[in-house]
PDB file of N, CA and C in Angstrom:
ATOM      1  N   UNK A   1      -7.317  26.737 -16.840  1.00  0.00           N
ATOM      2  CA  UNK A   1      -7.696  25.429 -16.349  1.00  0.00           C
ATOM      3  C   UNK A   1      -7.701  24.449 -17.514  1.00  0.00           C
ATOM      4  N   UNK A   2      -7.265  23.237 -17.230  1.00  0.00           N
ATOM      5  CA  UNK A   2      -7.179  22.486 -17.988  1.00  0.00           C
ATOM      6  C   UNK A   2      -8.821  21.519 -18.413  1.00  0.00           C
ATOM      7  N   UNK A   3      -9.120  21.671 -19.629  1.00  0.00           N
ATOM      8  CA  UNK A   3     -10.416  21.035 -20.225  1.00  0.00           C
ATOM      9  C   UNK A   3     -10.671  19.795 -19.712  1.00  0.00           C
ATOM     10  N   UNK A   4      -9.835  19.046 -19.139  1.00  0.00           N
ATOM     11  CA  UNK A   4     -10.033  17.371 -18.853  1.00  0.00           C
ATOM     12  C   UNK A   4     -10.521  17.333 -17.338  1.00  0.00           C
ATOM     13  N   UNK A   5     -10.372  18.346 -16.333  1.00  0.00           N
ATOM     14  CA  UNK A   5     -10.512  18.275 -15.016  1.00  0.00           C
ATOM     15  C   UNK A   5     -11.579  18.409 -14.357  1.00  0.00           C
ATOM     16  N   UNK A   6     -13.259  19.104 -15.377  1.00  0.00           N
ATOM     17  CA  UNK A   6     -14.583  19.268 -14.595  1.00  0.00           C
ATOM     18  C   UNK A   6     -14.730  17.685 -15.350  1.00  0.00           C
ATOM     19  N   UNK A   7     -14.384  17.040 -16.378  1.00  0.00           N
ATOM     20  CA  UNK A   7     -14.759  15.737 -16.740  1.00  0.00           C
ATOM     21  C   UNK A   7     -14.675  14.763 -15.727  1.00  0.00           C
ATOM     22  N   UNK A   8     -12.697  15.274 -15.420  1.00  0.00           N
ATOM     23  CA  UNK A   8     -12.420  14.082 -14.242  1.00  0.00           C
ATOM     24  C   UNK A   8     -12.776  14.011 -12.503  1.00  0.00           C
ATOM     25  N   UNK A   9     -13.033  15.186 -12.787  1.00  0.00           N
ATOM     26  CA  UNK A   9     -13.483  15.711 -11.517  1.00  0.00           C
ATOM     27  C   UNK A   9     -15.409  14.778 -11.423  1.00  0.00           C
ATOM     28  N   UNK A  10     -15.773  14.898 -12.249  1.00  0.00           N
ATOM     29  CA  UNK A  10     -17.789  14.069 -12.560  1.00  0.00           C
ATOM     30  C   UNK A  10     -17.385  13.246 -12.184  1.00  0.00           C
ATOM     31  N   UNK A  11     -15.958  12.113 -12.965  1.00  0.00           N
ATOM     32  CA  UNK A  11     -16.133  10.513 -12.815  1.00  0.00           C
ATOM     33  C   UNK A  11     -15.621  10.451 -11.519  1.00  0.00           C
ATOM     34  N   UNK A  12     -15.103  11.320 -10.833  1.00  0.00           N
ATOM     35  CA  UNK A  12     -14.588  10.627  -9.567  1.00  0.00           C
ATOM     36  C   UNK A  12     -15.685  11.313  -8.323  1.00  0.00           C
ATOM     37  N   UNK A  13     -16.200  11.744  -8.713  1.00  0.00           N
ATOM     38  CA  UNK A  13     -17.459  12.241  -7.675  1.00  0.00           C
ATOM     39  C   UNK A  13     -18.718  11.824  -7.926  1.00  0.00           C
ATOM     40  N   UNK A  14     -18.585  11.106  -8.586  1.00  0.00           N
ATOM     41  CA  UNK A  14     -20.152  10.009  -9.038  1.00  0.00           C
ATOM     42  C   UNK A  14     -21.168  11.289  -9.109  1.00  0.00           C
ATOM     43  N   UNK A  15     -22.509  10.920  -7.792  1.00  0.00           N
ATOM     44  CA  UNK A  15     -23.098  11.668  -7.628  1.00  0.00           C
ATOM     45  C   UNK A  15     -23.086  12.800  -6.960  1.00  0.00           C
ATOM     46  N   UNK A  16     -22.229  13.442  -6.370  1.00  0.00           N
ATOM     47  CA  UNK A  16     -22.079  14.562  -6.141  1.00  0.00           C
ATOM     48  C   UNK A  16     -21.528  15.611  -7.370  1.00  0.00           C
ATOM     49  N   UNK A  17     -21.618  14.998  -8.672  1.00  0.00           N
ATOM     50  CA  UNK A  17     -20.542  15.705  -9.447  1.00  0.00           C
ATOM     51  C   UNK A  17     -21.522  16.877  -9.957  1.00  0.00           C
ATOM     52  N   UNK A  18     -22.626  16.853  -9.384  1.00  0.00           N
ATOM     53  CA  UNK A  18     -23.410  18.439  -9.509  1.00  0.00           C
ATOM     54  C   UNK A  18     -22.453  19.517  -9.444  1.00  0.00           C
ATOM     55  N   UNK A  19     -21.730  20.049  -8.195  1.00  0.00           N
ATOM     56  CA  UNK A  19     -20.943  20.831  -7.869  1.00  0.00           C
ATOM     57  C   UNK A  19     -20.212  20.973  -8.812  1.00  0.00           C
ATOM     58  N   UNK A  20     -19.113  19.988  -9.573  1.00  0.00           N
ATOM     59  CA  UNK A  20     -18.826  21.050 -10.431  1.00  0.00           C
ATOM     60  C   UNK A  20     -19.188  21.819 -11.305  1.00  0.00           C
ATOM     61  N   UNK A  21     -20.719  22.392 -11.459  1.00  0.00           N
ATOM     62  CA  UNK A  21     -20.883  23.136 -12.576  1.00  0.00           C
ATOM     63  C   UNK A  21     -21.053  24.563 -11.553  1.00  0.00           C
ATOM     64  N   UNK A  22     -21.125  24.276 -10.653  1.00  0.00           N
ATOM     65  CA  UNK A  22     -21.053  25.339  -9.526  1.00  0.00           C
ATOM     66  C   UNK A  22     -19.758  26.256  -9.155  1.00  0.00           C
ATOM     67  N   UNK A  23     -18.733  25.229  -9.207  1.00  0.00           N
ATOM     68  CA  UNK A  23     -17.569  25.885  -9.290  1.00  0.00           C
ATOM     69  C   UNK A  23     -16.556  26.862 -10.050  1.00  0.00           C
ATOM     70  N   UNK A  24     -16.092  28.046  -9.488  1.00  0.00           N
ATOM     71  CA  UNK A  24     -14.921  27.930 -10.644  1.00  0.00           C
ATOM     72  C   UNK A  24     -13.879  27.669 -11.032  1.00  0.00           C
ATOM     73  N   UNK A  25     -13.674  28.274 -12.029  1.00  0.00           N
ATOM     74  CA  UNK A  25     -12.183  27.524 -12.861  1.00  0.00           C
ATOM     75  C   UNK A  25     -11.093  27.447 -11.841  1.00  0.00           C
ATOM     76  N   UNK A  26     -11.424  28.210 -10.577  1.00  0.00           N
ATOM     77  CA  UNK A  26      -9.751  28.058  -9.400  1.00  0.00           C
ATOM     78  C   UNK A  26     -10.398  27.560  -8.500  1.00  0.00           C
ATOM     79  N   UNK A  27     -11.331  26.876  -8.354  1.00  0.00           N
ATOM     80  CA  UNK A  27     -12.019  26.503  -7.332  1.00  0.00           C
ATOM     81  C   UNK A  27     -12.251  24.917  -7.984  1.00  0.00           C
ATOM     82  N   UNK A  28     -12.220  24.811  -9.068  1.00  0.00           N
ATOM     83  CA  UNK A  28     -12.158  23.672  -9.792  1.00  0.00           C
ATOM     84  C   UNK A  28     -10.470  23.378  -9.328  1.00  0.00           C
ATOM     85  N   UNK A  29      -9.546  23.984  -9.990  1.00  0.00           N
ATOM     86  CA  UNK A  29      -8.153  23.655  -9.705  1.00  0.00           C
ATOM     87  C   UNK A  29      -7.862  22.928  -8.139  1.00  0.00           C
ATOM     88  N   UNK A  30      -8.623  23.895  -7.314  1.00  0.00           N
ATOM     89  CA  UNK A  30      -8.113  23.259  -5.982  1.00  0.00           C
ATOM     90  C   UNK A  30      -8.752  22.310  -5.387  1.00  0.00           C
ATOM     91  N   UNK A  31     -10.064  21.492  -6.121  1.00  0.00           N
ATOM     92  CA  UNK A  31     -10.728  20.869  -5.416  1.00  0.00           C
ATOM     93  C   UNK A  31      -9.784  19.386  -6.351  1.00  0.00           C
ATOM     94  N   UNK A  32     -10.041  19.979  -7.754  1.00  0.00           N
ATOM     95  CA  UNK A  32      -8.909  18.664  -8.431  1.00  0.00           C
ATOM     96  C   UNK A  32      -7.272  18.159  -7.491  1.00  0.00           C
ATOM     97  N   UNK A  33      -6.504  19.648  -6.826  1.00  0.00           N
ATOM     98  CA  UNK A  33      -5.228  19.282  -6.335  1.00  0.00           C
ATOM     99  C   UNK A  33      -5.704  19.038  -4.998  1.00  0.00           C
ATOM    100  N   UNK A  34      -6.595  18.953  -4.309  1.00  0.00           N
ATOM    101  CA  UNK A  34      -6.879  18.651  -2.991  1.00  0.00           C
ATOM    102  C   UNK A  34      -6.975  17.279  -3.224  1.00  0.00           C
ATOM    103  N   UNK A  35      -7.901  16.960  -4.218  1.00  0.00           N
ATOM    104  CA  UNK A  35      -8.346  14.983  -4.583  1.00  0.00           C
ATOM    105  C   UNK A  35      -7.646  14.677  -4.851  1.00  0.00           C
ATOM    106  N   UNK A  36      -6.361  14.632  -5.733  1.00  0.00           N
ATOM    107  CA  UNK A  36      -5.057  14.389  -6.128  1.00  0.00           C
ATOM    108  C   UNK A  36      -4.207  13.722  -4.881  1.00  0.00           C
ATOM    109  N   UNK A  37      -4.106  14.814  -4.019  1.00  0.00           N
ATOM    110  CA  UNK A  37      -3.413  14.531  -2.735  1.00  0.00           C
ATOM    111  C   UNK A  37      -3.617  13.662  -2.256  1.00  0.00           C
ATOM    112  N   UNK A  38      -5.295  13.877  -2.068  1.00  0.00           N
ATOM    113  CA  UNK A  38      -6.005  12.438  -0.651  1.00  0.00           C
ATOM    114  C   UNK A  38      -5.369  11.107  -1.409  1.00  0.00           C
ATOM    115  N   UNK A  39      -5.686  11.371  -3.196  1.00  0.00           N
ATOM    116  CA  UNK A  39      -5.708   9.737  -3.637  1.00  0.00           C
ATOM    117  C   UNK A  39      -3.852   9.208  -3.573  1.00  0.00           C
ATOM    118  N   UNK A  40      -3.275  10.135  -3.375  1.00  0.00           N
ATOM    119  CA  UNK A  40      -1.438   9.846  -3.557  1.00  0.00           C
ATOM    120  C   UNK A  40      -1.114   9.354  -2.066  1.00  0.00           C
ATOM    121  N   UNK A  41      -1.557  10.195  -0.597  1.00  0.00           N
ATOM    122  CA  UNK A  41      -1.846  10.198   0.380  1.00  0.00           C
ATOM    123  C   UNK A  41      -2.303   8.556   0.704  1.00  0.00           C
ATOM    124  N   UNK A  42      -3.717   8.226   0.464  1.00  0.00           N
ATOM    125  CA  UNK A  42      -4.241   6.909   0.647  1.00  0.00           C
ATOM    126  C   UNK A  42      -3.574   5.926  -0.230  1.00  0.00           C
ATOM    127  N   UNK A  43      -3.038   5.736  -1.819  1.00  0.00           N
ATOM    128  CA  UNK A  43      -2.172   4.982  -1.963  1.00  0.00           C
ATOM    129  C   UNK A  43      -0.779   4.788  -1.053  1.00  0.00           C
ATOM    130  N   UNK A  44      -0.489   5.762  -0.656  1.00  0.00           N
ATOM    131  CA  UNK A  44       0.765   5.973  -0.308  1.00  0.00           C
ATOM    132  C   UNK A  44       0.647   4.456   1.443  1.00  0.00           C
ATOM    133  N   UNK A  45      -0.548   4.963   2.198  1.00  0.00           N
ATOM    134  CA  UNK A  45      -0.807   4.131   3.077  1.00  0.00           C
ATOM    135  C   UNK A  45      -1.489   2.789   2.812  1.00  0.00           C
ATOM    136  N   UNK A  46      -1.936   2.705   1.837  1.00  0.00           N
ATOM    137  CA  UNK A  46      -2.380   1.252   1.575  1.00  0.00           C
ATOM    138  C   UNK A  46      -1.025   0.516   1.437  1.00  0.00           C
ATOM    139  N   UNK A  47       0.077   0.847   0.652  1.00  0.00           N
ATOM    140  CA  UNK A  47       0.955   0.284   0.023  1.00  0.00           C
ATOM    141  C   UNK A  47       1.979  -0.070   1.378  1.00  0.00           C
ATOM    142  N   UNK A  48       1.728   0.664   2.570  1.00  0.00           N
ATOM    143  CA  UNK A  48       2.343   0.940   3.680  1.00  0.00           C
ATOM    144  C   UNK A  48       1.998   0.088   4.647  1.00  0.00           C
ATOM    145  N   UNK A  49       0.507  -0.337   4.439  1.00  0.00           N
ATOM    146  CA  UNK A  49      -0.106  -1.247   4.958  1.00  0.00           C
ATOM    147  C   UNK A  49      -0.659  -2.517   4.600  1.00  0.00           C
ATOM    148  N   UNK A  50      -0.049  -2.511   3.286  1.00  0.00           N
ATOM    149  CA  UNK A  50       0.344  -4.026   2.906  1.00  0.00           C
ATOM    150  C   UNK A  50       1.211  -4.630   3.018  1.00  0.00           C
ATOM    151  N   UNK A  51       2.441  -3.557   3.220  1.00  0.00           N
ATOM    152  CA  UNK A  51       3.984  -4.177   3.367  1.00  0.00           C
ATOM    153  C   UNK A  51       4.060  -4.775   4.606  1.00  0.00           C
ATOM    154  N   UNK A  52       3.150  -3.828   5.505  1.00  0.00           N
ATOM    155  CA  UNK A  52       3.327  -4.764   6.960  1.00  0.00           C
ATOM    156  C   UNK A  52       2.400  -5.761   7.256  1.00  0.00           C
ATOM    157  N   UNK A  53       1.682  -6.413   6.199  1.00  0.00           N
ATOM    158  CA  UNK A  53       0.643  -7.292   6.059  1.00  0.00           C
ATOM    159  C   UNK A  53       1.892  -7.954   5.568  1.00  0.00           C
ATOM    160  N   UNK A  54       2.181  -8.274   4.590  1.00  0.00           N
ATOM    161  CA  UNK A  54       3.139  -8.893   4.016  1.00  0.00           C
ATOM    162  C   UNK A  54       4.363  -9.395   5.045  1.00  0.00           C
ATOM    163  N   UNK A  55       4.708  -8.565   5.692  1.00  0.00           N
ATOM    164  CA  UNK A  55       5.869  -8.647   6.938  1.00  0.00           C
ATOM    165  C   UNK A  55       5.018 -10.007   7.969  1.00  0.00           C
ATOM    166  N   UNK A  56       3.878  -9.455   7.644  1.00  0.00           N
ATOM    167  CA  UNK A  56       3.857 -10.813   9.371  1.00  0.00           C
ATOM    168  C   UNK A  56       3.699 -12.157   8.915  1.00  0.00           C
ATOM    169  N   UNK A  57       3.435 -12.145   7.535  1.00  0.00           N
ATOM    170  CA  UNK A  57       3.161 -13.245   6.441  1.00  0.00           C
ATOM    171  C   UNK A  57       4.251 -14.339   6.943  1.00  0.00           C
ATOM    172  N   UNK A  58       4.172 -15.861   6.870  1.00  0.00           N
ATOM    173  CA  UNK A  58       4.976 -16.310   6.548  1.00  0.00           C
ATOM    174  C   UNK A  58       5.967 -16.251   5.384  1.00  0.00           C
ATOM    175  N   UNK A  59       7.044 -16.542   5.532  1.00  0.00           N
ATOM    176  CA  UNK A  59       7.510 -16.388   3.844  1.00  0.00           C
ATOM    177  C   UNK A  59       7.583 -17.555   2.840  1.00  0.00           C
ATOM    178  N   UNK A  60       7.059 -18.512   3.241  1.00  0.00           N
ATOM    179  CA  UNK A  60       6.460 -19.435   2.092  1.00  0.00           C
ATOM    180  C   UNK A  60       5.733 -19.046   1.637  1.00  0.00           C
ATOM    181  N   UNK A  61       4.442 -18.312   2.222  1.00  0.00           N
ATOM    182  CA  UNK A  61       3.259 -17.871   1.643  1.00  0.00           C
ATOM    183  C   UNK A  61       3.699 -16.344   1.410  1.00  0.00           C
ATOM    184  N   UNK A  62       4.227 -15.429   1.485  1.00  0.00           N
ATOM    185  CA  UNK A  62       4.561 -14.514   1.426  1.00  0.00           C
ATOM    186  C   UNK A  62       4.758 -14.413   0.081  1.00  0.00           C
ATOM    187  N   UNK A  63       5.308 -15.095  -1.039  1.00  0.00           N
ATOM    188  CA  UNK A  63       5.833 -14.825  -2.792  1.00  0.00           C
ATOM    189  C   UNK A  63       4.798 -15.014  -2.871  1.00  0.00           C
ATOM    190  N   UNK A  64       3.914 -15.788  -2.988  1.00  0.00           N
ATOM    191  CA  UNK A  64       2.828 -15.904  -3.708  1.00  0.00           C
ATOM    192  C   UNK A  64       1.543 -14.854  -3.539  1.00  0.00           C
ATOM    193  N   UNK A  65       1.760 -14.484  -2.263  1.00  0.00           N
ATOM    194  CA  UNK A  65       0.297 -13.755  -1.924  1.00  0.00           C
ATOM    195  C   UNK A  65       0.956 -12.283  -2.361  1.00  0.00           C
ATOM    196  N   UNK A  66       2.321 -11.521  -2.725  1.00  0.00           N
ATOM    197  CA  UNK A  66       3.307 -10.670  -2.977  1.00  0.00           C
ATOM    198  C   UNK A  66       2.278 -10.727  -4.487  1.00  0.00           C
ATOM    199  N   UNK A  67       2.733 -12.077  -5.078  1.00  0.00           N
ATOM    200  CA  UNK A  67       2.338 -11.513  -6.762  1.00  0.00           C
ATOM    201  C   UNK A  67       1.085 -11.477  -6.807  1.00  0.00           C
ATOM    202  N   UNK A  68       0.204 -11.863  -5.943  1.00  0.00           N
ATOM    203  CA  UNK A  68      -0.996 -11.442  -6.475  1.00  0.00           C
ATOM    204  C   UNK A  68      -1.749  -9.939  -6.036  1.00  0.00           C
ATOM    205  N   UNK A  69      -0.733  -9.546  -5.447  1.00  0.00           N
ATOM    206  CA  UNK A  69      -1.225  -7.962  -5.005  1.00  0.00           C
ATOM    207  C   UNK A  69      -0.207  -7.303  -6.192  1.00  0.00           C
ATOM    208  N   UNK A  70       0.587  -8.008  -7.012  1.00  0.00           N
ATOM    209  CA  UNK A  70       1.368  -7.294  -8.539  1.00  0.00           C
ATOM    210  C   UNK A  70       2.687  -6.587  -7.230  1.00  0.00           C
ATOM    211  N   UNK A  71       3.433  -7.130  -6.847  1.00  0.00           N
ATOM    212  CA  UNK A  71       4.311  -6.844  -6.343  1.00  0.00           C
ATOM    213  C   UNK A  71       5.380  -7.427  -6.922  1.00  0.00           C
TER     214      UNK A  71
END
């Protein structure tokens, strides 16, 4: 297991990050590649659901409100 993952695993579980001292090292692995997923997963639909935010946009207003989401 990689040394950086009960760290990153605390900051992204705020207060629940008790558990990881509970876990182990493959139980650590899969709870890190399970969170991995959700967060690739939920970017994946935000970005999906901005485009069609963006789509109903006018397109005058559409460039501008584009760069401020860094598009």
């Amino acid at each position: 297991m990689r040394s950086d993952v009960p760290d990153l695993l605390r900051r992204w579980l705020g207060e629940d990050a008790r558990i990881v001292d509970a876990l182990s090292d493959q139980e650590l692995e899969e709870l890190h590649s399970a969170l991995v997923a959700a967060r690739k997963s939920q970017a994946r639909a935000l970005a999906s659901a901005s485009d069609e935010a963006l789509r109903q946009m006018p397109a005058l207003v559409r460039g501008g409100v584009g760069k401020i989401l860094g598009r």
